[in-house]
C-alpha atoms as a PDB file:
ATOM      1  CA  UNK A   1       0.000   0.000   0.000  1.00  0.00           C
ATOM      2  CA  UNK A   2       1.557   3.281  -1.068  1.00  0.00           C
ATOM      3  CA  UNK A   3       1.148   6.388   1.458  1.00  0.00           C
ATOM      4  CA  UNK A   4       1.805   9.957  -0.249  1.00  0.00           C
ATOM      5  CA  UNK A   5       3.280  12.473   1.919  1.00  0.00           C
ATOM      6  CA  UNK A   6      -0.170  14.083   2.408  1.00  0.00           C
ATOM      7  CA  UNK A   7      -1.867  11.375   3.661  1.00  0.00           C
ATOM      8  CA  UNK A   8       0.693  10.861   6.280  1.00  0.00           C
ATOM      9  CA  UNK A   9       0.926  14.321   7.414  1.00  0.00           C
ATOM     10  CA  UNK A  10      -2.883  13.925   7.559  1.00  0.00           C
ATOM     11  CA  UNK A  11      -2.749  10.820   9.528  1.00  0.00           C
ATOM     12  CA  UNK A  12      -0.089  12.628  12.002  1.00  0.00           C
ATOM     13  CA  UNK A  13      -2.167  15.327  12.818  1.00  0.00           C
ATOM     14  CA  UNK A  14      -5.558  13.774  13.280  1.00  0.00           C
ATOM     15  CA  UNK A  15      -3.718  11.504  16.098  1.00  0.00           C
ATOM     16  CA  UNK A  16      -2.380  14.296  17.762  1.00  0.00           C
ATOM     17  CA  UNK A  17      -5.484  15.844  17.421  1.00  0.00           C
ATOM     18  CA  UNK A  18      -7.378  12.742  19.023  1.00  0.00           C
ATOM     19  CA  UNK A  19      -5.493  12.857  21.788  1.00  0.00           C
ATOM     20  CA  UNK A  20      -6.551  16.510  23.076  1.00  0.00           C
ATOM     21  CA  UNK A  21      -8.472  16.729  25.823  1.00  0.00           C
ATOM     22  CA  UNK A  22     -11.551  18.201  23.829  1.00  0.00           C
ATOM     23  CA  UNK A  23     -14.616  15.519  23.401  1.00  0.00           C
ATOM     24  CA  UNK A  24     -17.156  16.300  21.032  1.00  0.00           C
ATOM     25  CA  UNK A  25     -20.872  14.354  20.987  1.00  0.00           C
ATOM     26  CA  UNK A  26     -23.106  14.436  24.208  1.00  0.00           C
ATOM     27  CA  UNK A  27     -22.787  12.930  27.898  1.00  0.00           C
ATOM     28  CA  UNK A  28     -24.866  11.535  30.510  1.00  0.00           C
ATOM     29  CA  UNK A  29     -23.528  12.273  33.842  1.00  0.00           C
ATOM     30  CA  UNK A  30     -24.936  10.033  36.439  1.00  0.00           C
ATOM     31  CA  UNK A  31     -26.781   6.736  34.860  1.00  0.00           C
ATOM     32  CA  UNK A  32     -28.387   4.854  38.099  1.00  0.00           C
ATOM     33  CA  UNK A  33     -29.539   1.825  36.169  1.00  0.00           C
ATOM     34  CA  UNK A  34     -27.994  -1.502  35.708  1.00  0.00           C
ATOM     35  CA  UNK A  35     -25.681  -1.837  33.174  1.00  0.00           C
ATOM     36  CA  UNK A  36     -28.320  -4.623  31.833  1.00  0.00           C
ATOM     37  CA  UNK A  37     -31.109  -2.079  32.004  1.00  0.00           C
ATOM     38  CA  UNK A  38     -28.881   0.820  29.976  1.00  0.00           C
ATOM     39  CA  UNK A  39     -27.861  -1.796  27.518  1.00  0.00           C
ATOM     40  CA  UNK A  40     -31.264  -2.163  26.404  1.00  0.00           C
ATOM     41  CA  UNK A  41     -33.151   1.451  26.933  1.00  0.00           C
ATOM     42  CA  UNK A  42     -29.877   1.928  24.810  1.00  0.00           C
ATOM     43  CA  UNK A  43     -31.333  -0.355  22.228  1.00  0.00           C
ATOM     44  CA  UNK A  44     -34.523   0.729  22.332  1.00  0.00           C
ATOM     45  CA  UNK A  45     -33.470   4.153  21.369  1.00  0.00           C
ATOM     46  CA  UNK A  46     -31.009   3.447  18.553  1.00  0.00           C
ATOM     47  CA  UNK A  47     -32.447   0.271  17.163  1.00  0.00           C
ATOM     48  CA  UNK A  48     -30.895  -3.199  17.440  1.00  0.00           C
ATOM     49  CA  UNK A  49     -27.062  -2.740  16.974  1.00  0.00           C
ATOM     50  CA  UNK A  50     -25.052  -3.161  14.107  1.00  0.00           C
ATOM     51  CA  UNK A  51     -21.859  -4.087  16.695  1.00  0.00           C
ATOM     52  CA  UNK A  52     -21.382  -4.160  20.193  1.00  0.00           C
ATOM     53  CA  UNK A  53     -17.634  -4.642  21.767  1.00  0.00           C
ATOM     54  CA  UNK A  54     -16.843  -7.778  23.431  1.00  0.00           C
ATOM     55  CA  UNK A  55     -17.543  -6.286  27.422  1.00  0.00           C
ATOM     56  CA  UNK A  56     -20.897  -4.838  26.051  1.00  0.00           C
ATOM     57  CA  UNK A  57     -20.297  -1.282  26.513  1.00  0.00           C
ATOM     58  CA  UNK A  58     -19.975   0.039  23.074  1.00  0.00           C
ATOM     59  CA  UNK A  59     -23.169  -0.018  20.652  1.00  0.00           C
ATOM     60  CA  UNK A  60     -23.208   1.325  17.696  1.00  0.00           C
ATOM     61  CA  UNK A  61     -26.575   1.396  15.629  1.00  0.00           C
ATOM     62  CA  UNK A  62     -27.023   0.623  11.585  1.00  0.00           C
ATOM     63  CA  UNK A  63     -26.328   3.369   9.096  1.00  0.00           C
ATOM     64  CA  UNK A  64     -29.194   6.005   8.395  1.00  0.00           C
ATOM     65  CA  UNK A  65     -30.067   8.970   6.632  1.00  0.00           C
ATOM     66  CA  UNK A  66     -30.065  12.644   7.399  1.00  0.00           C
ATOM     67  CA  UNK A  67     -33.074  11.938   8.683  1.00  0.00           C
ATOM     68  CA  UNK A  68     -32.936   8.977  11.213  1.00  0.00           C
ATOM     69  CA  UNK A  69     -34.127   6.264   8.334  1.00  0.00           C
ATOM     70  CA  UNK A  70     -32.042   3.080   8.161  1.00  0.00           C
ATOM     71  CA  UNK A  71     -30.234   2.581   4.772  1.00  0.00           C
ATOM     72  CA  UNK A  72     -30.657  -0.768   3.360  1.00  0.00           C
ATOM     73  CA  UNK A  73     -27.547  -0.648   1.183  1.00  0.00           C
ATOM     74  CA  UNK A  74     -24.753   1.713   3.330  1.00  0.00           C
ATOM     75  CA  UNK A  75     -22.167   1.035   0.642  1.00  0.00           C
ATOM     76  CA  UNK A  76     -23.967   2.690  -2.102  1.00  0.00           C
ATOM     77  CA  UNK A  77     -25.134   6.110  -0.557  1.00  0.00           C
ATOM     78  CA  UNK A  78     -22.240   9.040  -0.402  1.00  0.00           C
ATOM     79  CA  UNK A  79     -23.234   9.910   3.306  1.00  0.00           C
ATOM     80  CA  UNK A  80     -24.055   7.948   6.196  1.00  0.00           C
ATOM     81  CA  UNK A  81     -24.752   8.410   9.560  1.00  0.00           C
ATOM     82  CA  UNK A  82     -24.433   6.472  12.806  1.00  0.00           C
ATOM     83  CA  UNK A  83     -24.734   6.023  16.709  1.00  0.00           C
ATOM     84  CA  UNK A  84     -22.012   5.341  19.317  1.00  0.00           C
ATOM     85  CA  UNK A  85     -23.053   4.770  22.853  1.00  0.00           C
ATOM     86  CA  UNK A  86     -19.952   4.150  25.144  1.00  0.00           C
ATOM     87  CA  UNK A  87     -20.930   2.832  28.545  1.00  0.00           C
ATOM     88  CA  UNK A  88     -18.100   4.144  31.171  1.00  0.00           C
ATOM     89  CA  UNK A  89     -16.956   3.125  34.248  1.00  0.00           C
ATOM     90  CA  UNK A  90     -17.124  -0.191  36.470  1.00  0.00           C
ATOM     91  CA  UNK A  91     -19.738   0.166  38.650  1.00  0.00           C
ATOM     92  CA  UNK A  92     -22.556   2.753  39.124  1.00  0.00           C
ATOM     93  CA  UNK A  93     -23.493   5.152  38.565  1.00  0.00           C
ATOM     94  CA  UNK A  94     -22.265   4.999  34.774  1.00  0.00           C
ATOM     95  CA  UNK A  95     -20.934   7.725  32.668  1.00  0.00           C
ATOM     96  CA  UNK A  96     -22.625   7.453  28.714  1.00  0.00           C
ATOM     97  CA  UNK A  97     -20.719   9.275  25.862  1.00  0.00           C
ATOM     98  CA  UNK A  98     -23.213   9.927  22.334  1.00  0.00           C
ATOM     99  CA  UNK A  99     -21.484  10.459  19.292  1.00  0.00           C
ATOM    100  CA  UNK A 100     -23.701  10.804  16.133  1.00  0.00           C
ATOM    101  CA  UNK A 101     -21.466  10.486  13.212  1.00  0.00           C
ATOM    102  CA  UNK A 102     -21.671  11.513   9.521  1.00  0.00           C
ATOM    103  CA  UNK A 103     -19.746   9.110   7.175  1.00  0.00           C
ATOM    104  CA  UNK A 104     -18.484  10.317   3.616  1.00  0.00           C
ATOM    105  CA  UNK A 105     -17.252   8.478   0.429  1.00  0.00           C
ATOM    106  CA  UNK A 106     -13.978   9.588  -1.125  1.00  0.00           C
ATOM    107  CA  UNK A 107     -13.231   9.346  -4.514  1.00  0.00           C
ATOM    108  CA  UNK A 108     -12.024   6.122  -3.787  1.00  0.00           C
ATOM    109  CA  UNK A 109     -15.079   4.820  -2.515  1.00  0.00           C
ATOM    110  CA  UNK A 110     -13.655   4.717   1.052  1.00  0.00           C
ATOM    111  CA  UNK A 111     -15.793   6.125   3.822  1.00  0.00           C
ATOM    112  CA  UNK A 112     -14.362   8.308   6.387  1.00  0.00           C
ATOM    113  CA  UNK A 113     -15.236   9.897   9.239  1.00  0.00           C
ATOM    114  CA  UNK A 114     -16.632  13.354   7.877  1.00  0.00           C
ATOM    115  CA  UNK A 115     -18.066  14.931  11.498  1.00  0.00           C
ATOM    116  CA  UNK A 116     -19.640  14.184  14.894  1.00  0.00           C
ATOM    117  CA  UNK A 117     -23.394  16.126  14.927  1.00  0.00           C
ATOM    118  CA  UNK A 118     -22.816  18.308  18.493  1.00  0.00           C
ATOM    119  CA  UNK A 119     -26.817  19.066  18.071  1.00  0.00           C
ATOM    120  CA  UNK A 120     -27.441  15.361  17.137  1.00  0.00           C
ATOM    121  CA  UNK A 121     -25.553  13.921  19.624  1.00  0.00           C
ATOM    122  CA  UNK A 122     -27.768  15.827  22.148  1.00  0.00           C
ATOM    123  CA  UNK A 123     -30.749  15.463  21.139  1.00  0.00           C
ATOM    124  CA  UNK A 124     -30.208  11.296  21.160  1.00  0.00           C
ATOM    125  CA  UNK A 125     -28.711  11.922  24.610  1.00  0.00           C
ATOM    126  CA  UNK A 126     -32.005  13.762  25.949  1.00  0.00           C
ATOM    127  CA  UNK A 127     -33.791  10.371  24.416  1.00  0.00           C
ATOM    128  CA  UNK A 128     -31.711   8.164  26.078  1.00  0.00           C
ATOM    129  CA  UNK A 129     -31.559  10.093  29.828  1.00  0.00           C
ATOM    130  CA  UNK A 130     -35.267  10.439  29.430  1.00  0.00           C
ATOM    131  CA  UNK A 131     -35.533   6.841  28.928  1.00  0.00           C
ATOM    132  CA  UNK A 132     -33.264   6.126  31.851  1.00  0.00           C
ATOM    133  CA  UNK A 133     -35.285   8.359  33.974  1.00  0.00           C
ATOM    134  CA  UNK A 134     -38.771   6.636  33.032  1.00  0.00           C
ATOM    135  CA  UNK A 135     -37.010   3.258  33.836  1.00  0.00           C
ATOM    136  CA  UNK A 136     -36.098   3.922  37.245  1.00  0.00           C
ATOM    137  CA  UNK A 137     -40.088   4.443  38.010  1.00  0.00           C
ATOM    138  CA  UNK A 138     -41.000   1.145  36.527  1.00  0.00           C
ATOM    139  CA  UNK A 139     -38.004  -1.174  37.977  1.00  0.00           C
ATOM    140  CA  UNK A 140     -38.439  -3.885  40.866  1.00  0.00           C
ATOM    141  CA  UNK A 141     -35.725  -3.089  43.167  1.00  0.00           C
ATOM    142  CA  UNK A 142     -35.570  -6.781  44.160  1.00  0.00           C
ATOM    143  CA  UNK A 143     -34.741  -7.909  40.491  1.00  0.00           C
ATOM    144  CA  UNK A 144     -32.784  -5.543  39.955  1.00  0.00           C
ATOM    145  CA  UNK A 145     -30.041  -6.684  42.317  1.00  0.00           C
ATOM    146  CA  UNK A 146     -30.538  -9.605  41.778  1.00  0.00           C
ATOM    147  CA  UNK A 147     -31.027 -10.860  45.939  1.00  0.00           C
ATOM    148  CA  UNK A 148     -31.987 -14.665  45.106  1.00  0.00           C
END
């Protein structure tokens, strides 16, 4: 694989970049529920996902539209967008990070990671806390911990 100087200098600079202190997308602060229970409010909001890491605390929903449709072919449009939920920490409460993310083809026909959505990102966040929130009304506390 050849790599022109561009491309490195590129490269270079968006992993400095990365590594700034700066996050963009949305957070949830304080997540009370189970890590079982914000798996699948998580779900419910964004769809069944497309992958989810091997400890279950990144999901990351099918591509869509501008508007929040799912694309049945996500190879053949020139934009995409998707969801990233990252659960955080080990025990409660839990920290949630919301990326929405536009995807763009090259000229190659590579995709790349054009932009997070700041407005996006909240907005899905606002779903997701409400959902949280709604969930703690409903829950048996006696399930919840499991006690038998």
């Amino acid at each position: 694989m050849k790599i022109n100087f561009n491309t490195l200098v590129l490269l270079i600079t968006v992993s400095l970049l990365g590594s700034c202190v700066h996050r963009s997308g949305a957070r949830i602060e304080a997540s009370t529920s189970s890590l079982t229970e914000t798996r699948k409010i998580i779900s419910s909001i964004i769809g069944q996902p497309r992958t989810i890491s091997e400890n279950g605390r990144e999901l990351t929903s099918f591509y869509s539209d501008d508007r929040g449709l799912k694309i049945n072919d996500p190879t053949k449009v020139q934009t995409r967008w998707y969801s990233k939920v990252v659960i955080l920490g080990d025990r409660r409460p839990y920290e949630l990070t919301i990326d929405v993310n536009k995807e763009s083809k090259d000229t190659n026909g590579e995709y790349y990671l054009e932009r997070t959505d700041e407005a996006k990102s909240e907005r899905l966040a606002k779903r997701i806390e409400k959902a949280l929130h709604q969930s703690l009304d409903t829950r048996n506390v006696i399930d919840d911990f499991r006690a038998f």
